[in-house]
N, C-alpha and C. Protein backbone atom coordinates (compact mmCIF):
# COMPACT_ATOMS: atom_id res chain seq x y z
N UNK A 1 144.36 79.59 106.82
CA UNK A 1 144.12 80.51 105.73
C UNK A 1 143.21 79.87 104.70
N UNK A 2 143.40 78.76 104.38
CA UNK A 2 142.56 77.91 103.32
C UNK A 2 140.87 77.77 103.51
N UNK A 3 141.43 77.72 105.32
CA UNK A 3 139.80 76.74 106.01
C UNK A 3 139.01 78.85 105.43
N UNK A 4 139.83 79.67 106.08
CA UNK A 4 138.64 80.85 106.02
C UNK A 4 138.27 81.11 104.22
N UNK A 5 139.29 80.96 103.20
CA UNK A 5 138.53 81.23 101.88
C UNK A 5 137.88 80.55 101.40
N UNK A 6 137.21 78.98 101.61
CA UNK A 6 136.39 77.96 101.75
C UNK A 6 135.11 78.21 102.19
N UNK A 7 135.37 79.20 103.54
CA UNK A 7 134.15 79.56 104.26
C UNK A 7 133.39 80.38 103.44
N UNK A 8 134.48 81.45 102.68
CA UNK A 8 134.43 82.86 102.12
C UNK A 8 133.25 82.25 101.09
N UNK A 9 133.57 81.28 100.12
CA UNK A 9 133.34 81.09 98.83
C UNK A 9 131.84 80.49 99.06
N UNK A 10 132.01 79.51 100.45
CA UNK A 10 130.66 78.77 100.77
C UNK A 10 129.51 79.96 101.30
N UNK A 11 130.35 81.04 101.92
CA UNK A 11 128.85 82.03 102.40
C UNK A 11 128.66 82.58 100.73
N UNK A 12 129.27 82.67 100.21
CA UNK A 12 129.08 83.51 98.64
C UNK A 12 127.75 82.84 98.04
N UNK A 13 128.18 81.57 97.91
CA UNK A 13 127.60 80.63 97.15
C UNK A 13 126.25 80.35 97.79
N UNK A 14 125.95 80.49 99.15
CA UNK A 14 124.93 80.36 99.84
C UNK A 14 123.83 81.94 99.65
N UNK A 15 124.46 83.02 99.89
CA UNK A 15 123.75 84.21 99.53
C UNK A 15 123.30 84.01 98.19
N UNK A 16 123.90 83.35 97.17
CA UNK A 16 123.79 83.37 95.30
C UNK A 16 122.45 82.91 95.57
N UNK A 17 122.60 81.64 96.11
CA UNK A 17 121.42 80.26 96.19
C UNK A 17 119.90 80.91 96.77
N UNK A 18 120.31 81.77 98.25
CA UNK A 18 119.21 81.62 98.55
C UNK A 18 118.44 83.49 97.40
N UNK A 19 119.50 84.09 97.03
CA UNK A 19 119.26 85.26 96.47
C UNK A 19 117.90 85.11 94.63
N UNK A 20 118.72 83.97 94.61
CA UNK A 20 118.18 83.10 93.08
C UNK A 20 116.52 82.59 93.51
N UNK A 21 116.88 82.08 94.42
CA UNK A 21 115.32 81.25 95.30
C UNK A 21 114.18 82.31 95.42
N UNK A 22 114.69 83.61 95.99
CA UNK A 22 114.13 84.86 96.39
C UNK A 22 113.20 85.73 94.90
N UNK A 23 114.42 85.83 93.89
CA UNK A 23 113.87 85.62 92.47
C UNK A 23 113.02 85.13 91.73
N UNK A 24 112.90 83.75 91.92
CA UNK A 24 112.27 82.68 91.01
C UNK A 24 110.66 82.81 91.60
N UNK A 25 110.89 82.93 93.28
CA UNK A 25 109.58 83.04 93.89
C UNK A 25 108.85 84.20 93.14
N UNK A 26 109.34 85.32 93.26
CA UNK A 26 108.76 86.56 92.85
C UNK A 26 108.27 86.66 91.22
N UNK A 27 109.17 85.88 90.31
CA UNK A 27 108.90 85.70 89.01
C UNK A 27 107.88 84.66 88.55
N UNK A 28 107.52 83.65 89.80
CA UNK A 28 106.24 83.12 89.03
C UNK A 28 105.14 83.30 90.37
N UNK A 29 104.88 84.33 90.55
CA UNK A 29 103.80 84.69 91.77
C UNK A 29 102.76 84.68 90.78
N UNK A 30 101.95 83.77 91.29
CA UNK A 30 100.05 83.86 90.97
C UNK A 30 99.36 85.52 91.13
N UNK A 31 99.09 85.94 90.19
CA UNK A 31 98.67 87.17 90.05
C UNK A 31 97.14 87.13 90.71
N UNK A 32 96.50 87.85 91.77
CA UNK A 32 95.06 87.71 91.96
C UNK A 32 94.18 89.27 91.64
N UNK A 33 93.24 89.33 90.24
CA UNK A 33 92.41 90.78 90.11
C UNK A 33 91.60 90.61 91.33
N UNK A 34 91.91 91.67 92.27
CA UNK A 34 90.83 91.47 93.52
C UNK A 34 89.64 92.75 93.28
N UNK A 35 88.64 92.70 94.33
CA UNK A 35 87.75 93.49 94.12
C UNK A 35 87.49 93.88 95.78
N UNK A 36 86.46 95.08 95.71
CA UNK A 36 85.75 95.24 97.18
C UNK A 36 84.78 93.81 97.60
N UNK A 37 84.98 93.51 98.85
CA UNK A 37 83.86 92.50 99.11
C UNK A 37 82.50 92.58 99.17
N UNK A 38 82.38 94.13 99.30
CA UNK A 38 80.92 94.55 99.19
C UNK A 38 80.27 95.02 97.92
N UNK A 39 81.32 94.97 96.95
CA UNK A 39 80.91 95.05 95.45
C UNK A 39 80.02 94.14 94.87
N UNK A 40 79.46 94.40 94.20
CA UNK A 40 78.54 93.00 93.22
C UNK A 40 79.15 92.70 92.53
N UNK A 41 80.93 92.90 92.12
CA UNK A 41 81.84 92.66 90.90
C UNK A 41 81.31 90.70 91.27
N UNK A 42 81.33 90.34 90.09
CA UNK A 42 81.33 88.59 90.10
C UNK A 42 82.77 88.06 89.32
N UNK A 43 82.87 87.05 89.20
CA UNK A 43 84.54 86.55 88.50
C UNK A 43 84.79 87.11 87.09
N UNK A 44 85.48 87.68 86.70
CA UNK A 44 85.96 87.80 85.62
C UNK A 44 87.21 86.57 84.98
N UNK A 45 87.12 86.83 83.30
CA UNK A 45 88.01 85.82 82.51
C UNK A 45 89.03 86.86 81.99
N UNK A 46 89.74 85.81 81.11
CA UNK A 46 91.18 87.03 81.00
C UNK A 46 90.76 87.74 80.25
N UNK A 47 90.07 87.45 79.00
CA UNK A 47 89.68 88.39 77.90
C UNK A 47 88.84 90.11 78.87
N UNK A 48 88.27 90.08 79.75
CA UNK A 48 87.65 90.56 80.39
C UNK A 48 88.74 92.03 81.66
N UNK A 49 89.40 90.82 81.91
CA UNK A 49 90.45 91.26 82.94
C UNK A 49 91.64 92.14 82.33
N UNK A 50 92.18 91.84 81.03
CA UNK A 50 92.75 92.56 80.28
C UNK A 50 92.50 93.57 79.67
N UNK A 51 91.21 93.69 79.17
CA UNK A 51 90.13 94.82 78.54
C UNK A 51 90.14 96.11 79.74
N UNK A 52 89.82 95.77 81.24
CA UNK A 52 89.69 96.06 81.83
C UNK A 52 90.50 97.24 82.24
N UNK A 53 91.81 96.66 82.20
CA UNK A 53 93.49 97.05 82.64
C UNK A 53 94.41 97.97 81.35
N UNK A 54 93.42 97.74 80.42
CA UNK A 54 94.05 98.33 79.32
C UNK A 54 92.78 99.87 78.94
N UNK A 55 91.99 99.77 80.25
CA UNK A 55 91.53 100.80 79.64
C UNK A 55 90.03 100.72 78.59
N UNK A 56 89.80 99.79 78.17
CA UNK A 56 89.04 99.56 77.17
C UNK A 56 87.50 98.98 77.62
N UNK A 57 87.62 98.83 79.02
CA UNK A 57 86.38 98.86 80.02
C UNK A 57 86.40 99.76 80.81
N UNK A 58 85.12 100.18 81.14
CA UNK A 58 85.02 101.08 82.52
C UNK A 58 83.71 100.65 83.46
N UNK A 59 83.59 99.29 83.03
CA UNK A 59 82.33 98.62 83.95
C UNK A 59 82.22 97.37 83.75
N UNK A 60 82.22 96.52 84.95
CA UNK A 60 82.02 94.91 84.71
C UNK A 60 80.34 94.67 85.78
N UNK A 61 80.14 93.43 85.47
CA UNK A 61 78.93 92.66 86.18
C UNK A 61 78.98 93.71 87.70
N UNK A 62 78.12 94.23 88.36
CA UNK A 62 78.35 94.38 89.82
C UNK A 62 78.95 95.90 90.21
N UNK A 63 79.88 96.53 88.74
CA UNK A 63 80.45 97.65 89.17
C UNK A 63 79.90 98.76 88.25
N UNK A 64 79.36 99.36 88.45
CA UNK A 64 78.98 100.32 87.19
C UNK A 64 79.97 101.20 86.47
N UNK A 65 81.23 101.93 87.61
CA UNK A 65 82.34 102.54 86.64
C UNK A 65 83.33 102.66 87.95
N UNK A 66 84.48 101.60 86.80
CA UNK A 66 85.33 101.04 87.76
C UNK A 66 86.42 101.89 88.04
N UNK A 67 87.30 102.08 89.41
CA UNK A 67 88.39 102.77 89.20
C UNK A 67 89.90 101.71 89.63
N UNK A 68 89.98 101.78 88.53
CA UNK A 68 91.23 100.53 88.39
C UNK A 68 92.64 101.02 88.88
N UNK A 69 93.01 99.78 89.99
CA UNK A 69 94.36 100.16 90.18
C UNK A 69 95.62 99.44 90.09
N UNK A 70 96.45 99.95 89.85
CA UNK A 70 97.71 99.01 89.56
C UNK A 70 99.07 99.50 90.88
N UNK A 71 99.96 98.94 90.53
CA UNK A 71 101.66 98.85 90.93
C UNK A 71 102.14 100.05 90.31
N UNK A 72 103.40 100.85 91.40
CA UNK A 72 104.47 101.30 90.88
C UNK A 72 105.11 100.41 89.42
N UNK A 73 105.56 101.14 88.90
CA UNK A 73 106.87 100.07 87.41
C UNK A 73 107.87 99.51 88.65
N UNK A 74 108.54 99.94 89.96
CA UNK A 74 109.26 98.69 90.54
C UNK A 74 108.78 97.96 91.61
N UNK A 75 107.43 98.02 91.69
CA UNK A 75 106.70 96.90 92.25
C UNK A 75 107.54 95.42 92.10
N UNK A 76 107.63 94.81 93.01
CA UNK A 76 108.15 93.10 92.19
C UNK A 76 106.76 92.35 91.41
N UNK A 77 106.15 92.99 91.25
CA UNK A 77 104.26 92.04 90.92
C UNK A 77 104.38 92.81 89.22
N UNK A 78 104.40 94.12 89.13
CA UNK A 78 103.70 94.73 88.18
C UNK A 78 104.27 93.66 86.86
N UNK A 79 105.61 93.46 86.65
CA UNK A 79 105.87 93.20 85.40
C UNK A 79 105.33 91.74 85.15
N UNK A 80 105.44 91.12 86.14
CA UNK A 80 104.28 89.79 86.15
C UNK A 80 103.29 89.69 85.71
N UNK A 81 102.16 90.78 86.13
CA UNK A 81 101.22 91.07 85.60
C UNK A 81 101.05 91.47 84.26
N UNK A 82 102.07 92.59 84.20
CA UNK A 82 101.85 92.93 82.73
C UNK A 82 101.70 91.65 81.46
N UNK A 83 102.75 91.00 82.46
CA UNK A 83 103.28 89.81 81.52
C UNK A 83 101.48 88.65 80.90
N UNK A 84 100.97 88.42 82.09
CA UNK A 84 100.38 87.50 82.91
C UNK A 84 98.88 87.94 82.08
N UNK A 85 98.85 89.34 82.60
CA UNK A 85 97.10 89.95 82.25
C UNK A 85 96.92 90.12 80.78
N UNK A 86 97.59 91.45 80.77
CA UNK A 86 97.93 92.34 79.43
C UNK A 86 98.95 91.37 77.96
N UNK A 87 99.54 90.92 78.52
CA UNK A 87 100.35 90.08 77.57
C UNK A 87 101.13 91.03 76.35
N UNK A 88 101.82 91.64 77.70
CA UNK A 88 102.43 92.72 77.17
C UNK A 88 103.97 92.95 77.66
N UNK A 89 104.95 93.21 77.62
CA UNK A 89 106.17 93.44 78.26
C UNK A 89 105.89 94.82 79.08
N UNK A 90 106.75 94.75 80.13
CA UNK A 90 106.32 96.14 80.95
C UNK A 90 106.69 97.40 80.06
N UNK A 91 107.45 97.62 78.86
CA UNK A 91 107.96 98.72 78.62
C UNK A 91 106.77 99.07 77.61
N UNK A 92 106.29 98.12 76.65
CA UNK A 92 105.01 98.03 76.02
C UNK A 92 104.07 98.57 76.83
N UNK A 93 103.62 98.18 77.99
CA UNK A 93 102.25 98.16 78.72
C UNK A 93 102.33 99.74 79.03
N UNK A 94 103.93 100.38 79.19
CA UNK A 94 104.08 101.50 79.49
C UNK A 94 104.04 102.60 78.10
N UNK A 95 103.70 102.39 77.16
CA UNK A 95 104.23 103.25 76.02
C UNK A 95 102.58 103.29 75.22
N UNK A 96 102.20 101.95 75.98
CA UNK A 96 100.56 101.46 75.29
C UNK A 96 99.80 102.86 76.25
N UNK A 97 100.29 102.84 77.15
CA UNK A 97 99.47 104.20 78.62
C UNK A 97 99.76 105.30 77.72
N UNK A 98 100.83 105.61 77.58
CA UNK A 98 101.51 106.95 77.23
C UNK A 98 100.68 107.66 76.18
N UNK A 99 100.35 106.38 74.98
CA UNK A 99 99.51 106.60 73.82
C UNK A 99 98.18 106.91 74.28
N UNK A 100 97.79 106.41 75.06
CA UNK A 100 96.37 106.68 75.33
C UNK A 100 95.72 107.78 76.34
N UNK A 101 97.19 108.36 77.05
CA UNK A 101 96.97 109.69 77.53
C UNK A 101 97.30 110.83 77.19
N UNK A 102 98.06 110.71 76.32
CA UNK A 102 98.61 112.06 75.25
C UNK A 102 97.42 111.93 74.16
N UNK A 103 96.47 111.21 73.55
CA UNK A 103 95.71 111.27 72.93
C UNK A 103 94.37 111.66 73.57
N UNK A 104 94.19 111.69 74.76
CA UNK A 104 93.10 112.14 75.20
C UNK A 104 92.23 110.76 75.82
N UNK A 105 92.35 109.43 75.12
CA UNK A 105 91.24 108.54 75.28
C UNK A 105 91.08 108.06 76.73
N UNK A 106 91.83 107.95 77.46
CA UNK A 106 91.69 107.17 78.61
C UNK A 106 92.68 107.76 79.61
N UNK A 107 92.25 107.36 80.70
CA UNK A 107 93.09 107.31 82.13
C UNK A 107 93.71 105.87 83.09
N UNK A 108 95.10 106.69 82.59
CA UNK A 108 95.81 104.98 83.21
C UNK A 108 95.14 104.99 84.82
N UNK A 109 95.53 103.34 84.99
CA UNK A 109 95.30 103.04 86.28
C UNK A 109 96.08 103.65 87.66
N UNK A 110 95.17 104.25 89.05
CA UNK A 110 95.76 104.87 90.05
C UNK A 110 97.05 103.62 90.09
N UNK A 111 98.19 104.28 90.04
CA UNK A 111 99.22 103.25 90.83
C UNK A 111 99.77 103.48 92.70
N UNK A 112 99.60 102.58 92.88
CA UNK A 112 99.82 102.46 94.77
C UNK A 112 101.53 101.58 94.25
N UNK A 113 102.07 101.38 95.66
CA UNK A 113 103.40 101.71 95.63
C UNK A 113 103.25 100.04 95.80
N UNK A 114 102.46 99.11 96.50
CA UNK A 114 102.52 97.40 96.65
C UNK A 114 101.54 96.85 96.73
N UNK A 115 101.68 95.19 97.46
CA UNK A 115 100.50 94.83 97.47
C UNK A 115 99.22 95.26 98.32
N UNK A 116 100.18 95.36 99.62
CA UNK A 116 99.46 95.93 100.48
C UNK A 116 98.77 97.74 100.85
N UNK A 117 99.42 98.21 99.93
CA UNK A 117 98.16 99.64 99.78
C UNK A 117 97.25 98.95 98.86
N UNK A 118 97.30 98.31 97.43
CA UNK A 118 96.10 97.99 96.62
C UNK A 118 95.16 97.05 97.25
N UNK A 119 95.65 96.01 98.11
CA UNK A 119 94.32 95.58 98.99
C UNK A 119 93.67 96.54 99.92
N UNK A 120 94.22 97.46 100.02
CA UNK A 120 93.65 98.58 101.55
C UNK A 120 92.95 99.44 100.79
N UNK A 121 93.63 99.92 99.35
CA UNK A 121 92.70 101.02 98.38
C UNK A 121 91.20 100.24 98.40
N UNK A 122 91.34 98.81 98.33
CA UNK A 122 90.48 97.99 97.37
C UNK A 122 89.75 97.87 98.70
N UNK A 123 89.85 97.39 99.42
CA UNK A 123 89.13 97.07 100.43
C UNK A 123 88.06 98.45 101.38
N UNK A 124 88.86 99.53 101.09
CA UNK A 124 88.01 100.66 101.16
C UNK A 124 86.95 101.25 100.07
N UNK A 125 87.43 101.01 98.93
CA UNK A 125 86.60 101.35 97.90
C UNK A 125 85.71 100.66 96.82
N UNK A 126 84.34 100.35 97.35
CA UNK A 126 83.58 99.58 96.64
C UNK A 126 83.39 99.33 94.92
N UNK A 127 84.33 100.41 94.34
CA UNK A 127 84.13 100.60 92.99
C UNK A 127 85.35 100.44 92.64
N UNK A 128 86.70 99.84 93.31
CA UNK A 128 88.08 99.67 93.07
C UNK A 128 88.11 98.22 92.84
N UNK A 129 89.00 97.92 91.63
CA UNK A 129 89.71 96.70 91.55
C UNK A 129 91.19 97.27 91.41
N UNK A 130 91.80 96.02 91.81
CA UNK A 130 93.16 96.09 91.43
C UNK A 130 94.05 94.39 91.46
N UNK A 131 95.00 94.76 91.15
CA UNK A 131 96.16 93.51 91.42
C UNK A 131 96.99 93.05 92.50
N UNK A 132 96.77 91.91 92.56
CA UNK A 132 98.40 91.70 94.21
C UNK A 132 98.91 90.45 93.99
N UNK A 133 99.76 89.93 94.68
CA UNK A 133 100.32 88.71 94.43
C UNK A 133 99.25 87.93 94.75
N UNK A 134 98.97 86.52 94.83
CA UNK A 134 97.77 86.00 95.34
C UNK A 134 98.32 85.38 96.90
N UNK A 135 99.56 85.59 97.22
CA UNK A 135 99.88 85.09 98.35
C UNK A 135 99.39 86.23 99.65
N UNK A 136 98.79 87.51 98.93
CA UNK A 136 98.79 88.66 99.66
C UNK A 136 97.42 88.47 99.79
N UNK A 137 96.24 87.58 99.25
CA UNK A 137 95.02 88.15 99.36
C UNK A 137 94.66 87.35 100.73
N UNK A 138 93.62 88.36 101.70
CA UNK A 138 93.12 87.56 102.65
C UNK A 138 91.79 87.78 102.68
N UNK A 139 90.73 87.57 103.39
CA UNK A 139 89.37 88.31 103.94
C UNK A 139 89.10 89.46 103.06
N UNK A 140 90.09 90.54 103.79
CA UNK A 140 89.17 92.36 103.54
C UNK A 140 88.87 92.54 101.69
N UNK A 141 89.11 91.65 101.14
CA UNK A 141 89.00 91.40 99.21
C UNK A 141 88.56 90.14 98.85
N UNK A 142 87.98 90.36 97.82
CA UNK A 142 87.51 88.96 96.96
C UNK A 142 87.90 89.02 95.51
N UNK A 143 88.52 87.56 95.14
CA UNK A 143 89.54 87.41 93.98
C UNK A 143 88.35 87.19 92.93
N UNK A 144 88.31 87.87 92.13
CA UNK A 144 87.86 88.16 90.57
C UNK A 144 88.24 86.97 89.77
N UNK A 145 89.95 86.76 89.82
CA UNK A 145 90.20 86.31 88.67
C UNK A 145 91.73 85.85 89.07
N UNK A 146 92.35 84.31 88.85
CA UNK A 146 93.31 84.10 88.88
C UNK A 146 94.74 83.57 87.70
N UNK A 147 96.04 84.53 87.87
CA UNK A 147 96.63 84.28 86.40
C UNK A 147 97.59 83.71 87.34
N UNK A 148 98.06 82.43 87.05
CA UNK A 148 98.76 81.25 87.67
C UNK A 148 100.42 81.68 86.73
């Protein structure tokens, strides 16, 4: 009876461990702004990359008028980003949109559901940037800009 609630407590403690590990990974993922590879977009800086994401650009080096895309709000990436790019909390980054589309000025970014539709949007569309983890970028995109 002892040996099985030992076991009990050790699988507990093992799901906690590797559940925490699973977490920590996702909370400091390298954010990568990717672009089309056939774009003339060239590297962007944060001041640039943030402007961008907030709406307050609609053209960099290479793109003449960009269509920017982001994450679902339960993406595991978006609030990273928000954090990372925008330097904003996700509920901010969300209320900062709200203001700027009930006022008329701007159009938030298309949101795709992960990483892998925003590399596939991006990789089809020469005038698309967007965000992904940087562990997600391969070939079909080229990284703009990296927030560590």
């Amino acid at each position: 009876m002892m040996k099985n609630s030992k076991m009990k407590t050790f699988s507990f403690s093992a799901m906690l461990f590797v559940a925490a590990m699973l977490f920590a990974t996702t909370a400091m993922a390298e954010i990568a702004i990717i672009a089309n590879t056939g774009s003339g977009a060239s590297e962007l800086n944060a001041s640039t990359a943030k402007k961008l994401f907030l709406g307050k650009l609609k053209s960099i080096d290479g793109i003449a008028k960009v269509t920017v895309v982001g994450q679902v709000d339960d993406s595991p990436i978006k609030e990273e980003f928000t954090k990372k790019i925008t330097k904003k909390s996700l509920s901010k980054f969300k209320a900062y949109w709200s203001k700027k589309i009930f006022s008329g000025k701007a159009v938030p970014p298309k949101e795709l559901e992960n990483d892998a539709e925003v590399k596939a949007y991006v990789a089809g569309h020469a005038d698309a940037v967007g965000y992904i983890d940087a562990a997600s970028v391969d070939s079909t995109v080229k990284v703009l800009f990296r927030a560590p």
